[in-house]
Protein backbone atom coordinates (compact mmCIF):
# COMPACT_ATOMS: atom_id res chain seq x y z
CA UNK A 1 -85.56 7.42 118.17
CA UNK A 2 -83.40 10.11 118.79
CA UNK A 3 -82.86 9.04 122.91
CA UNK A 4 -81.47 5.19 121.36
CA UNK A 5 -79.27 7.21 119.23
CA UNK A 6 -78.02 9.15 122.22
CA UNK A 7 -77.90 6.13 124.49
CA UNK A 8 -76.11 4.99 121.92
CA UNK A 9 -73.55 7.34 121.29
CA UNK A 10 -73.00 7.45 125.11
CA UNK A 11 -72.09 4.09 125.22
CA UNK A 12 -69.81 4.61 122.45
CA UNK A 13 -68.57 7.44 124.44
CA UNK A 14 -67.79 5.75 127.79
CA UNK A 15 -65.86 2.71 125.85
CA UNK A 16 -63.73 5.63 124.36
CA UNK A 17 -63.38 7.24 127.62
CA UNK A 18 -61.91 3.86 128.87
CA UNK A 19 -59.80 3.55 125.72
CA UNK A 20 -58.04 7.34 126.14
CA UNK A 21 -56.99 6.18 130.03
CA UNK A 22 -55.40 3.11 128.82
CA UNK A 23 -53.63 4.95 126.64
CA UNK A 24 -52.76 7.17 128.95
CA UNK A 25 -51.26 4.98 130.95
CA UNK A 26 -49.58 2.64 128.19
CA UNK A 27 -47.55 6.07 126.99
CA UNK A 28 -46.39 6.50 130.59
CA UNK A 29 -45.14 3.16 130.58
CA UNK A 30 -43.83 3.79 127.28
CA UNK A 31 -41.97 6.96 128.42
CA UNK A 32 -40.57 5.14 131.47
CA UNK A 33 -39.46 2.11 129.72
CA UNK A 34 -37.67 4.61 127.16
CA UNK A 35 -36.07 6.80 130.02
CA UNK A 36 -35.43 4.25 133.16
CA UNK A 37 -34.23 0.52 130.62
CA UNK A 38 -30.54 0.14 131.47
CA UNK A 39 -27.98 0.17 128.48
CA UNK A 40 -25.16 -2.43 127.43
CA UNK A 41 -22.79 -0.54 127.35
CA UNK A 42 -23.63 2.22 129.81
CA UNK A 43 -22.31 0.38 133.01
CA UNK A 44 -19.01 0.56 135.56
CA UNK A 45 -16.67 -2.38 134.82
CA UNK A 46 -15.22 -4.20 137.36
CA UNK A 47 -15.30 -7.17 135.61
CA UNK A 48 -11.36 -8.77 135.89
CA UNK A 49 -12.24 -12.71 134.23
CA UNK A 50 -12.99 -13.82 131.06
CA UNK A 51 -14.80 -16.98 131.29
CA UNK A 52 -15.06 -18.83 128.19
CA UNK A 53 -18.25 -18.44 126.08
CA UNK A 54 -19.69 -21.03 123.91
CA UNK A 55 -22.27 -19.14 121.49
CA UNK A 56 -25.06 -21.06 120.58
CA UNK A 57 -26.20 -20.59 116.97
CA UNK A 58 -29.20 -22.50 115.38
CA UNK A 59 -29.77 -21.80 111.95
CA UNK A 60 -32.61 -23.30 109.58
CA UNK A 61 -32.87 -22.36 106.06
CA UNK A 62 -30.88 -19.18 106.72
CA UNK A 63 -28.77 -18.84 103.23
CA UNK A 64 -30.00 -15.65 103.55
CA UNK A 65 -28.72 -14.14 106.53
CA UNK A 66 -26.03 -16.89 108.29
CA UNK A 67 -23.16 -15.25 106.55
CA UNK A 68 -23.62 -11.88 107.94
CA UNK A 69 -24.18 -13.46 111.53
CA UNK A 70 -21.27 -15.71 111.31
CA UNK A 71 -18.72 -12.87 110.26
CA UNK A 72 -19.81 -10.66 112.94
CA UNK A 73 -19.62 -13.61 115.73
CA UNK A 74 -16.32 -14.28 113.97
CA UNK A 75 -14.65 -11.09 114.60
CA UNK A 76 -15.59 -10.00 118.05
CA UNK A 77 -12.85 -8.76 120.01
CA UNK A 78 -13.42 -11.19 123.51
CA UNK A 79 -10.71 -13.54 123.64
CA UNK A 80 -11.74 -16.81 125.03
CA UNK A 81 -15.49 -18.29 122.94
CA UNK A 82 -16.11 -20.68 120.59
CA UNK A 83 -19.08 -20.44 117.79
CA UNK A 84 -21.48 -23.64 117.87
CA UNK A 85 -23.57 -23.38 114.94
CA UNK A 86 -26.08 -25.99 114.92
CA UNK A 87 -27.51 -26.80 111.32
CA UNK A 88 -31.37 -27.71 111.70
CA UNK A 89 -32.66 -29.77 108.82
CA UNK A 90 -31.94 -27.16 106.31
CA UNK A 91 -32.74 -27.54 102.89
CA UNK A 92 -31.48 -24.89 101.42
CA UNK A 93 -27.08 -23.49 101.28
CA UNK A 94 -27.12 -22.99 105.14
CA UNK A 95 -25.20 -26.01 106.08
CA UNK A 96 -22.53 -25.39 103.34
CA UNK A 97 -22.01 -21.66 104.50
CA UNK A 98 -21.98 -23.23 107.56
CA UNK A 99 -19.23 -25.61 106.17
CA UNK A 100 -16.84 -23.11 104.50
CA UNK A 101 -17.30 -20.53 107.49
CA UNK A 102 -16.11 -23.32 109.98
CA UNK A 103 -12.96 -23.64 108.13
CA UNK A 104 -12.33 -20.24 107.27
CA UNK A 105 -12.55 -19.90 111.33
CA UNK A 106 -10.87 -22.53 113.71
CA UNK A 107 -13.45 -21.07 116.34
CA UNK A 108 -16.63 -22.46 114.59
CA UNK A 109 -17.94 -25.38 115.15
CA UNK A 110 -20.28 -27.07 112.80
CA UNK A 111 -22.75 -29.40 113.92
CA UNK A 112 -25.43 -30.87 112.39
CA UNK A 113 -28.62 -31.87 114.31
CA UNK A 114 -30.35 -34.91 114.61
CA UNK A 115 -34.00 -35.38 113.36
CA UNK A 116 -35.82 -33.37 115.26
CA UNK A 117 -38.46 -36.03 117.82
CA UNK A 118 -42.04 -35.72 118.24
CA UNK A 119 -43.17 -32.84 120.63
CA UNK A 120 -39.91 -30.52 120.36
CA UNK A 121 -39.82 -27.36 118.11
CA UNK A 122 -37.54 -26.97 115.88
CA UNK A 123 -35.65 -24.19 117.58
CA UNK A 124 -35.41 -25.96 120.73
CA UNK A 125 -34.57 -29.08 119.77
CA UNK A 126 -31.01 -27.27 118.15
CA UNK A 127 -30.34 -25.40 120.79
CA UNK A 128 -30.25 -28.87 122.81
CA UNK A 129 -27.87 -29.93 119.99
CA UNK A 130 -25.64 -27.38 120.38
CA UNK A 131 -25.33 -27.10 124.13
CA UNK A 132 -24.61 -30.73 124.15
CA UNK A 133 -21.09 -29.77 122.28
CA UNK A 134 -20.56 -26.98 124.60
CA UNK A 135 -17.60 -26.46 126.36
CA UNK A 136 -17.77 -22.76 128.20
CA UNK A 137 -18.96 -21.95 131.48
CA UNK A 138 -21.27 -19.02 130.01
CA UNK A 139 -24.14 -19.85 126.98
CA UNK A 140 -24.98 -16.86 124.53
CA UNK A 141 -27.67 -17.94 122.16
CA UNK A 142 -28.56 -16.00 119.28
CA UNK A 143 -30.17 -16.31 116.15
CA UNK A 144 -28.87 -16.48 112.53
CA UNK A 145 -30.56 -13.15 111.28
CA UNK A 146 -28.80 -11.58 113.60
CA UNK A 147 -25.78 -9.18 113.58
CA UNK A 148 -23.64 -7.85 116.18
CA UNK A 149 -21.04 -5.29 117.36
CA UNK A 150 -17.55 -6.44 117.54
CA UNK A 151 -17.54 -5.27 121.38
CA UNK A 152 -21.41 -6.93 122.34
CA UNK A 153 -19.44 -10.07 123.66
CA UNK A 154 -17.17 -8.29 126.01
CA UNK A 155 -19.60 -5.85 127.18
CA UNK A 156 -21.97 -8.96 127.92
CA UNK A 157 -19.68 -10.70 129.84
CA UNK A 158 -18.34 -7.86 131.80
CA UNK A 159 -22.13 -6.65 132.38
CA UNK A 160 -22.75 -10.12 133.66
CA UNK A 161 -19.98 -9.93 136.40
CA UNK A 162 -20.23 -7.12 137.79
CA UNK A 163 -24.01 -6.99 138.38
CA UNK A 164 -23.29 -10.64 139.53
CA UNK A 165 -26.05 -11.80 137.35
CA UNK A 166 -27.17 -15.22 136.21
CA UNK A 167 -28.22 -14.16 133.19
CA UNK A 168 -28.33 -10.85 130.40
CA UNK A 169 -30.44 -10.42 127.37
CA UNK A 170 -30.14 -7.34 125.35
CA UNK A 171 -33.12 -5.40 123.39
CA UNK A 172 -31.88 -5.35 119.64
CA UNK A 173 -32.72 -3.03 117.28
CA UNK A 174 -35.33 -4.93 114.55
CA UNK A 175 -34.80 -4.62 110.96
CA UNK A 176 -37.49 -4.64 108.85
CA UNK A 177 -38.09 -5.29 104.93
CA UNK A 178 -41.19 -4.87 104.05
CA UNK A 179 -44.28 -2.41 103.95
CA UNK A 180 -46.70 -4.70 106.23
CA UNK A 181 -44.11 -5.16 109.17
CA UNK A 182 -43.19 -1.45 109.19
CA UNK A 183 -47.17 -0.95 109.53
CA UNK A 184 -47.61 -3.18 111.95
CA UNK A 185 -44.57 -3.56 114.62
CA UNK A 186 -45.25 -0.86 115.80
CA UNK A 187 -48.82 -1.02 117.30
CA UNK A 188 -47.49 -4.34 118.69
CA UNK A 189 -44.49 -3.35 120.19
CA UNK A 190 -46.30 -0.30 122.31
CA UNK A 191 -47.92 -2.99 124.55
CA UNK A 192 -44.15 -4.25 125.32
CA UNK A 193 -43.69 -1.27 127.19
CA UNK A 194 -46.31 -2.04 129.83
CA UNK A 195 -46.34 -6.26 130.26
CA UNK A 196 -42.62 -7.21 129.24
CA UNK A 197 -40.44 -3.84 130.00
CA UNK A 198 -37.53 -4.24 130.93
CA UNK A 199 -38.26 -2.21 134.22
CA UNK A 200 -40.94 -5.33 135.11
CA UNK A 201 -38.37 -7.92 134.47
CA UNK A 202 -35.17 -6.15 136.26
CA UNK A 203 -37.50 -5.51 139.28
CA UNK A 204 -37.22 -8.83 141.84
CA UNK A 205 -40.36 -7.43 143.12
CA UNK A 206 -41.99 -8.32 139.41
CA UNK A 207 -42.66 -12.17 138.14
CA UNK A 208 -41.91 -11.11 134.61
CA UNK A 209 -39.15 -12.49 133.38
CA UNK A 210 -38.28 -12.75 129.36
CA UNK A 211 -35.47 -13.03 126.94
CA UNK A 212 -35.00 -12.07 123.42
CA UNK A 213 -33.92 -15.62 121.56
CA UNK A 214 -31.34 -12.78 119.09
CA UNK A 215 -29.15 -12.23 122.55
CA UNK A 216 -29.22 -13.88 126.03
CA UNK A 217 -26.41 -14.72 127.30
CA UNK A 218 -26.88 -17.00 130.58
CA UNK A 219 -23.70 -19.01 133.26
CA UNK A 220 -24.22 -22.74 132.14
CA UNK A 221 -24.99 -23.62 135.53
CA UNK A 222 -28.28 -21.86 135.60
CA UNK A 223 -29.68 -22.53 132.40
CA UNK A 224 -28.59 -26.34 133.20
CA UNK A 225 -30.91 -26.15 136.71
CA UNK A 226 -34.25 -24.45 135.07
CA UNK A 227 -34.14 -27.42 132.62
CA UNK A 228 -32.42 -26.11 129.32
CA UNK A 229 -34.20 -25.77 125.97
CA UNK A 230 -35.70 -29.52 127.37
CA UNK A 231 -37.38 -27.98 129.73
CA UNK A 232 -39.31 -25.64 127.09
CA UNK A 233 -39.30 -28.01 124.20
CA UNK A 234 -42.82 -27.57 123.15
CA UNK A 235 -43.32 -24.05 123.64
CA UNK A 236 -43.74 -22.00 120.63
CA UNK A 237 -42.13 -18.89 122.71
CA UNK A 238 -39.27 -19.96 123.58
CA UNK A 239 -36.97 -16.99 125.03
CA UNK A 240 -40.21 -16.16 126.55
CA UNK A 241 -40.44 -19.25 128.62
CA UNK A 242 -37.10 -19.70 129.14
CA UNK A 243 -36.30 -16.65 130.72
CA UNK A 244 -39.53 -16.80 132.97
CA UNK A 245 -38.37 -19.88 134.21
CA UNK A 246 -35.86 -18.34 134.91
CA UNK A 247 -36.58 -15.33 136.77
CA UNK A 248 -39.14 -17.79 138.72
CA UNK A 249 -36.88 -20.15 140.34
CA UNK A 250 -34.97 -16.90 141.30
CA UNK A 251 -31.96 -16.29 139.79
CA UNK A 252 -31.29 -12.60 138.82
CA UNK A 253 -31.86 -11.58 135.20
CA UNK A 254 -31.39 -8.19 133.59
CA UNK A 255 -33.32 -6.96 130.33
CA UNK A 256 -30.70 -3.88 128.66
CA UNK A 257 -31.18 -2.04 126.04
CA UNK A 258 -28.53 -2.74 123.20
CA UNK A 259 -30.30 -1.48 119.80
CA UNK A 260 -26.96 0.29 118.92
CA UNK A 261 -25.18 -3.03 119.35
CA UNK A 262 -27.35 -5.64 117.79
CA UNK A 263 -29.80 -6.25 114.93
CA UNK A 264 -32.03 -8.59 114.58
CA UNK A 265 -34.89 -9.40 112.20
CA UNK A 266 -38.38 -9.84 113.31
CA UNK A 267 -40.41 -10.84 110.08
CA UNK A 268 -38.82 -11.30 107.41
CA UNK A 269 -42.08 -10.94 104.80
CA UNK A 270 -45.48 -11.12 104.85
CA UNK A 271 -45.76 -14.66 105.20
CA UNK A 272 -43.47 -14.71 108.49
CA UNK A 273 -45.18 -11.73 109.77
CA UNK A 274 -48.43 -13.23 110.15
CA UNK A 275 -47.39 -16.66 111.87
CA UNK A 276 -45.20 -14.16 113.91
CA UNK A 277 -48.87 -12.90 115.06
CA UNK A 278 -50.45 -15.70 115.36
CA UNK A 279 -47.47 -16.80 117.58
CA UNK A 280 -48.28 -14.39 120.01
CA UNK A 281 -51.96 -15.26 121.03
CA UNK A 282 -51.97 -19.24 120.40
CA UNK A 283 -49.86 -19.46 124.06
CA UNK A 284 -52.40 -17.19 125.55
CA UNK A 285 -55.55 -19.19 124.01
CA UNK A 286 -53.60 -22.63 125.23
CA UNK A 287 -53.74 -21.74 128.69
CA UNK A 288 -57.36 -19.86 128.86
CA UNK A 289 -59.70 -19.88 125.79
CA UNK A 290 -61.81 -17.53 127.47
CA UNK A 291 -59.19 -15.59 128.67
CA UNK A 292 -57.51 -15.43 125.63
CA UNK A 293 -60.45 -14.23 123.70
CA UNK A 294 -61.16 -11.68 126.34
CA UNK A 295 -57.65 -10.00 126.08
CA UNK A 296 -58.29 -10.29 122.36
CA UNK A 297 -61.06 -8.35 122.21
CA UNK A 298 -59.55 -5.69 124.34
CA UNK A 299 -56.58 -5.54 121.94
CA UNK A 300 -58.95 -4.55 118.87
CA UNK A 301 -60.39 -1.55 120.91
CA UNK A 302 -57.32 -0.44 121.94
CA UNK A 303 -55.54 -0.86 118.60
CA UNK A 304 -58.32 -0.12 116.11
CA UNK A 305 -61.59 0.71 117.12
CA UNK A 306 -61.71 4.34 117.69
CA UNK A 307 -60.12 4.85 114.18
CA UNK A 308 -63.71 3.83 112.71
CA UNK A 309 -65.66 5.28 114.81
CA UNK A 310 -64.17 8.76 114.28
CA UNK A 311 -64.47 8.11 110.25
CA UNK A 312 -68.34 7.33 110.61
CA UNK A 313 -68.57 10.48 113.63
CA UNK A 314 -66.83 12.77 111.26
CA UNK A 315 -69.02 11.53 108.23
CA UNK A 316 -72.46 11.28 110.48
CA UNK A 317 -75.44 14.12 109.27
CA UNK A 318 -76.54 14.28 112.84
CA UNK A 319 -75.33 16.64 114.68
CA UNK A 320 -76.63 16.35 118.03
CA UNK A 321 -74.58 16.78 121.37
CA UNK A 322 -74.23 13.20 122.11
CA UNK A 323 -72.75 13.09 118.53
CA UNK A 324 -70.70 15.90 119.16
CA UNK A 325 -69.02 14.68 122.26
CA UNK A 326 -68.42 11.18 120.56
CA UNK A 327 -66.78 13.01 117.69
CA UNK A 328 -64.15 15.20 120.36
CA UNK A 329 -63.52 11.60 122.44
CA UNK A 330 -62.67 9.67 119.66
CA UNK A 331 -60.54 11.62 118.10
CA UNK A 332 -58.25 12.11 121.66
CA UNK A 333 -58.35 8.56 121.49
CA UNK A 334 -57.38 7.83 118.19
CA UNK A 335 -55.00 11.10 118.44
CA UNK A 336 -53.40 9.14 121.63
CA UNK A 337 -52.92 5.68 119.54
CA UNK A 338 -50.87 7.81 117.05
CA UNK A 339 -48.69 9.13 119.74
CA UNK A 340 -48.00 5.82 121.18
CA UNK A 341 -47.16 4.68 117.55
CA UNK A 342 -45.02 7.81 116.92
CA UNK A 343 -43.17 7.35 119.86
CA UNK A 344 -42.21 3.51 119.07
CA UNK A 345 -41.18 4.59 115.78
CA UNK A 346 -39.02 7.62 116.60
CA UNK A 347 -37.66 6.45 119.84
CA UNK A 348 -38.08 2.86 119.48
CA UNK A 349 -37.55 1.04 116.36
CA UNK A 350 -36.04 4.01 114.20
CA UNK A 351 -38.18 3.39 111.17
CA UNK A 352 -39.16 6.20 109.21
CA UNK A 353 -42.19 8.50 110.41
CA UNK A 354 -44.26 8.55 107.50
CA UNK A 355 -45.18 4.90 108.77
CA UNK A 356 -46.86 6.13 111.41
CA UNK A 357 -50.03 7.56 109.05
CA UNK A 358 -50.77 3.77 108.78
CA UNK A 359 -51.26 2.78 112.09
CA UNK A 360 -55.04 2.10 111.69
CA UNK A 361 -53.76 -0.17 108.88
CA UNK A 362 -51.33 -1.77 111.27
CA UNK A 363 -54.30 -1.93 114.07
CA UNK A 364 -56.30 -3.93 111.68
CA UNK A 365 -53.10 -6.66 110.70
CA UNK A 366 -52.47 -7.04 113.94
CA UNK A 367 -56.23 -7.49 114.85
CA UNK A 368 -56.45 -10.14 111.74
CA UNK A 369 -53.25 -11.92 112.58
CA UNK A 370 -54.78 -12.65 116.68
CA UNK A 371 -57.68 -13.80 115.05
CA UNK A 372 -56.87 -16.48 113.11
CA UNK A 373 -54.17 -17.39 116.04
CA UNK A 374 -57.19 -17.79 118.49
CA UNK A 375 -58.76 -19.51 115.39
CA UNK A 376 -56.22 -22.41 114.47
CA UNK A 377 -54.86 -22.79 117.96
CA UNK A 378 -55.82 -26.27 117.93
CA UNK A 379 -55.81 -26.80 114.60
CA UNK A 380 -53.60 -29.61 113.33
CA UNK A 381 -51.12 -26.94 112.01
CA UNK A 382 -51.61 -24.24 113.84
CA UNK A 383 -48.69 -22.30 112.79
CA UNK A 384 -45.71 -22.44 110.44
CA UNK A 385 -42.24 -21.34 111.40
CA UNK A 386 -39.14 -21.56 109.13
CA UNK A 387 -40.08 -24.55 106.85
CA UNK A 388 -42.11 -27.05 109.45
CA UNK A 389 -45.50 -26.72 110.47
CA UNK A 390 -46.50 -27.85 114.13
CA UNK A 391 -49.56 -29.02 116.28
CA UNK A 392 -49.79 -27.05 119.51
CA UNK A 393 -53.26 -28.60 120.80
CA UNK A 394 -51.84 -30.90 122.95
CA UNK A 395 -49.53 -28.45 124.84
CA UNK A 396 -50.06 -25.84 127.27
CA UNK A 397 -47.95 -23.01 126.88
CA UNK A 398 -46.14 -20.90 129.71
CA UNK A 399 -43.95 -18.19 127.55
CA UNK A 400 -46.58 -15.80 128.20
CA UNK A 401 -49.01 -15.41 130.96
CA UNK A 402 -52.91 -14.52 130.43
C-alpha cells in the first residue's frame, strides 16, 4: 500500500515538475513582452502627411458607454477624420445618443445598419456598414466602450508612416467592474504573453498576427485586399482573424503598447465575462475537437491544479518522503502561478494587488468558462454576445490557431 501511494505521489510530482518549467518559461515571456513591446507614443516622427481617417465605430446596445467614446473621438486634436458610427439593431438609447452626438458634431456620421443576413456576426456585419460610407484613405476601428487620448489619433497616424506600416493596433488598458473579472483576467491574460505578444506578431519571422477590435488602425487599401470584415464574417474573433489575415498575406503589422492612451472594457459583468470565455475556446474546438480538448486540459493544470493539490499535501497525515517532496513541488508551482498573476496585475492591467490572493478562484472561472465553451460549441446557441445569440457549428474558425 504504501509503494501505490508513493508511485502515486511521484506521478503527482513529475506533472508538477512539468507545470513549474512552463511557468518558468511563461514569466520569461511575460518579462520580455513587458520590457521589449514597443510604445505609441515612444517613437521618432518623421511623419509630414495627414491622410484622412475615417473611424469606424459599431455600437449595439451601448447607452451605457457610446457617450464617453463619442466625446473622446470628438475632440482629438488630428485635423483631417471623420467619425462613422454605425448603429447595430440597438434596442436600447444608443441610436438617439448616436443622433444628438452627430449633430452636436458636423464630423459624425450616423448610420444605421441594415438587418444583419444569415451567417455574419453582428460586429462584422457593422463594420461592413460603416466602411461602405467611408471616405479616408486610413480605417481606425474601435469599439463603443472605449475611450481615448486626445493625441491617440495623431500618434497612430504618424506611427503608421514612419514605420511604413500597413497597419497599427495598440494594447489598451482594460477596465474592469466587477469582482469575477478582476479574479479572473488575470490568469487569462498571462498566456497572452507567450502565444499573442506583441514581440510574436512584430517579428516577420513569426505567423502571429492579431489586433485588438478597441484600436487598429489599418491604410484602406490593405484591409480592402485581405477581404474586409466580409472576409471574417462568421468568425466569432474577429480582430483576431482579421489581423492574421493580415500579417499572412504579408503586409507589415505592429502590436504597441498604448495602455496610457486608451481604455477599453473587456467584460462588462458576469454574464459577459463568461461568453467572453467561452469565446475563446469555441474557435479552437471548431477547428480540432481533439485538439481543443487537449490544450484544454493543459490549461486547468497550468491554471489550477497545483492549488489543490498543495491544500490536500498540506492537510495529508502521511508524512512520508514522497509526500514530502510533493508538498515542496507544489507549492513552487503554485508559488510561480501567483507570480505570473502578480506580475499581470502590477505591471499589466493595474488592478489592485489584493486580487491577486484569488487567483485559484480565477483558475477555476476560467477553467469553468472553457468548459462549457468546448461544451456548447455546436450547440444551436453556442454563445451570446451583446443582445443576439449565434450558431457557430457550421463554421470553422481561423482567429486563433490550435
Amino acid at each position: 500500500m504504501e509503494i501505490i501511494f508513493d508511485v502515486f505521489n511521484y506521478s503527482l510530482t513529475a506533472i508538477l515538475i512539468g507545470i513549474c518549467v512552463a511557468w518558468v518559461f511563461l514569466i520569461k515571456s511575460m518579462a520580455n513582452s513587458f520590457s521589449h513591446t514597443p510604445y505609441l507614443d515612444r517613437f521618432e516622427n518623421i511623419s509630414k502627411s495627414l491622410p484622412k481617417v475615417s473611424v469606424i465605430l459599431p455600437a449595439r446596445n451601448e447607452e451605457r458607454f457610446v457617450g464617453k467614446c463619442l466625446d473622446s473621438l470628438a475632440n482629438q486634436e488630428y485635423p483631417n477624420y471623420e467619425i462613422i458610427v454605425i448603429d447595430d439593431s440597438s434596442d436600447d438609447n444608443t441610436g438617439k445618443i448616436i443622433s444628438e452626438y452627430a449633430k452636436k458634431y458636423s464630423k459624425i456620421i450616423p448610420v444605421i445598419a441594415r438587418p444583419k443576413p444569415n451567417g455574419w456576426m453582428g460586429k462584422n456585419w457593422a463594420c461592413m456598414e460603416g466602411y461602405k460610407k467611408s471616405t479616408g484613405e486610413l480605417l481606425l476601428f474601435t469599439d463603443a466602450d472605449t475611450i481615448h487620448a486626445k493625441n491617440v489619433m495623431h500618434l497612430a497616424v504618424s506611427h503608421l508612416i514612419s514605420f511604413n506600416l500597413d497597419a497599427l493596433s495598440a494594447i489598451p488598458k482594460m477596465l474592469t467592474f466587477d469582482f469575477w473579472t478582476n479574479v479572473t483576467l488575470p490568469m487569462i491574460s498571462t498566456f497572452l504573453h507567450s502565444r499573442f505578444s506583441a514581440l510574436n506578431v512584430n517579428n516577420p519571422a513569426k505567423k502571429t498576427g492579431y489586433f485588438f477590435g478597441s484600436f487598429f488602425i489599418i491604410k484602406k487599401t490593405t484591409y480592402e485586399q485581405v477581404g474586409m470584415h466580409e472576409g471574417v464574417k462568421h468568425e466569432i474573433i474577429e480582430d483576431g482573424a482579421l489581423g492574421k489575415k493580415v500579417k499572412e498575406s504579408g503586409h507589415k503589422i505592429k502590436l504597441v503598447r498604448g495602455e496610457h492612451l486608451i481604455q477599453a472594457v473587456w467584460a462588462r459583468d458576469k454574464g459577459t465575462l463568461w461568453n467572453a470565455l467561452k469565446r475563446l475556446m469555441i474557435p479552437l474546438y471548431l477547428q480540432s475537437g481533439k485538439i481543443a480538448i487537449g490544450i484544454f486540459i493543459a490549461i486547468v493544470f497550468l491554471l489550477f491544479v497545483p492549488f489543490p493539490i498543495l491544500s490536500i499535501a498540506v492537510l495529508s497525515p502521511i508524512e512520508s518522503g514522497s509526500s514530502k517532496i510533493l508538498l515542496g513541488v507544489s507549492a513552487i508551482a503554485s508559488l510561480l502561478i501567483y507570480t505570473g498573476a502578480i506580475m499581470e496585475i502590477k505591471i499589466g492591467l493595474k488592478l489592485k494587488l489584493k486580487y491577486v490572493f484569488f487567483a485559484p478562484l480565477g483558475s477555476l472561472v476560467v477553467a469553468l468558462g472553457f468548459l462549457s465553451g468546448l461544451l456548447q460549441a455546436k450547440s444551436s446557441s453556442s454563445v451570446s454576445w451583446r443582445g443576439r445569440n449565434y450558431s457557430m457549428k457550421d463554421h470553422t474558425q481561423s482567429s486563433l490557431s490550435v
